[in-house]
Protein backbone atom coordinates (compact mmCIF):
# COMPACT_ATOMS: atom_id res chain seq x y z
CA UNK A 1 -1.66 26.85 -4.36
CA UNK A 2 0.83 24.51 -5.92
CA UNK A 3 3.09 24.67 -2.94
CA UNK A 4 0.21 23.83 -0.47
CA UNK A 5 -0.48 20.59 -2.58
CA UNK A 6 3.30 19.63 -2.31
CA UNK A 7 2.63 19.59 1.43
CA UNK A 8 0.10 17.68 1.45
CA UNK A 9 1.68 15.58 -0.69
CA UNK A 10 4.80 15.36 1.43
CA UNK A 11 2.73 14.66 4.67
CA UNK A 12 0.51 11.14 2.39
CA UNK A 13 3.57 10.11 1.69
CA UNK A 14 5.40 10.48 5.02
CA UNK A 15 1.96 8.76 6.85
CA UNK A 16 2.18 6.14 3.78
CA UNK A 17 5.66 5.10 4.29
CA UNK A 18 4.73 5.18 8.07
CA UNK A 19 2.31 2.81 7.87
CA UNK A 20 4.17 0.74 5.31
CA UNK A 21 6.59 0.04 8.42
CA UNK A 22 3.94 -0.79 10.94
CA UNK A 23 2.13 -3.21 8.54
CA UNK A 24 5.55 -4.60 7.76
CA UNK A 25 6.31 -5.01 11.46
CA UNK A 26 2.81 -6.65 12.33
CA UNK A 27 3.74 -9.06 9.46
CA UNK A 28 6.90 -10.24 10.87
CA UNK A 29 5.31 -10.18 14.49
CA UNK A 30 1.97 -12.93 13.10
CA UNK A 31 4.43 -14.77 11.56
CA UNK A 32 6.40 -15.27 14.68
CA UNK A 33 3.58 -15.56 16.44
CA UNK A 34 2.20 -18.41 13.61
CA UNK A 35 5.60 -20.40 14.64
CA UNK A 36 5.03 -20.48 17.89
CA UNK A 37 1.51 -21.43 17.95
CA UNK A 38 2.17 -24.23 15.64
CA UNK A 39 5.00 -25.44 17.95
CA UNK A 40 2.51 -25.43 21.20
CA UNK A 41 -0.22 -27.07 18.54
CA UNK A 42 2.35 -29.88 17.52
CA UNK A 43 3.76 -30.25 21.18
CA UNK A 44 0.30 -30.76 22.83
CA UNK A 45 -0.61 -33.01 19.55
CA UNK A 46 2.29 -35.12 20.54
CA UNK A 47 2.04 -35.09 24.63
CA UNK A 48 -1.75 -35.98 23.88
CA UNK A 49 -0.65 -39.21 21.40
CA UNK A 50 1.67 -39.94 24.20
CA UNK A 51 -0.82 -40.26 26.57
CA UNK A 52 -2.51 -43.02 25.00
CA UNK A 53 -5.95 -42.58 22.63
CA UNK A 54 -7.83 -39.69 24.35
CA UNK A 55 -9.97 -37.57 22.51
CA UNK A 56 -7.92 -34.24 22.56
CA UNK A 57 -9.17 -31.53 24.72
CA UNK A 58 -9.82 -29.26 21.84
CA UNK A 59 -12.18 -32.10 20.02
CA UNK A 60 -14.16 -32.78 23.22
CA UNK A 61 -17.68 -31.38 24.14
CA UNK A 62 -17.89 -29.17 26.93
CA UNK A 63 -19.22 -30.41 30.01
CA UNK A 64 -22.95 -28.40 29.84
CA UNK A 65 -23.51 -30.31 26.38
C-alpha cells in the first residue's frame, strides 16, 4: 500500500510541476500580449489626436443607436 501512494504521489507532483510550466508560460505570453495591445491602444490614441478632435471610434455609438 505504501508504495502505491508514492505513485500517486510521484504522478501529482509530475502533473503539478506540469502545470506550473504552462501557467508560467501563459503568464509570459498575456504579458506580451498586454504590451502589444497597449502599443496599438497608444498608437491609435495618437493617430486619432492627430487627426484633429474626433470622438474616437471606440467612444462612439453605433450606428442602430
Amino acid at each position: 500500500m505504501d508504495q502505491r501512494l508514492e505513485e500517486q504521489v510521484a504522478h501529482l507532483t509530475k502533473a503539478v510541476d506540469d502545470m506550473s510550466e504552462v501557467v508560467a508560460r501563459q503568464d509570459r505570453e498575456i504579458a506580451v500580449l498586454t504590451r502589444r495591445v497597449e502599443m496599438l491602444m497608444n498608437r491609435e490614441a495618437e493617430r486619432e489626436a492627430d487627426q484633429g478632435g474626433t470622438v474616437p471610434l471606440a467612444d462612439q455609438k453605433p450606428p442602430h443607436w
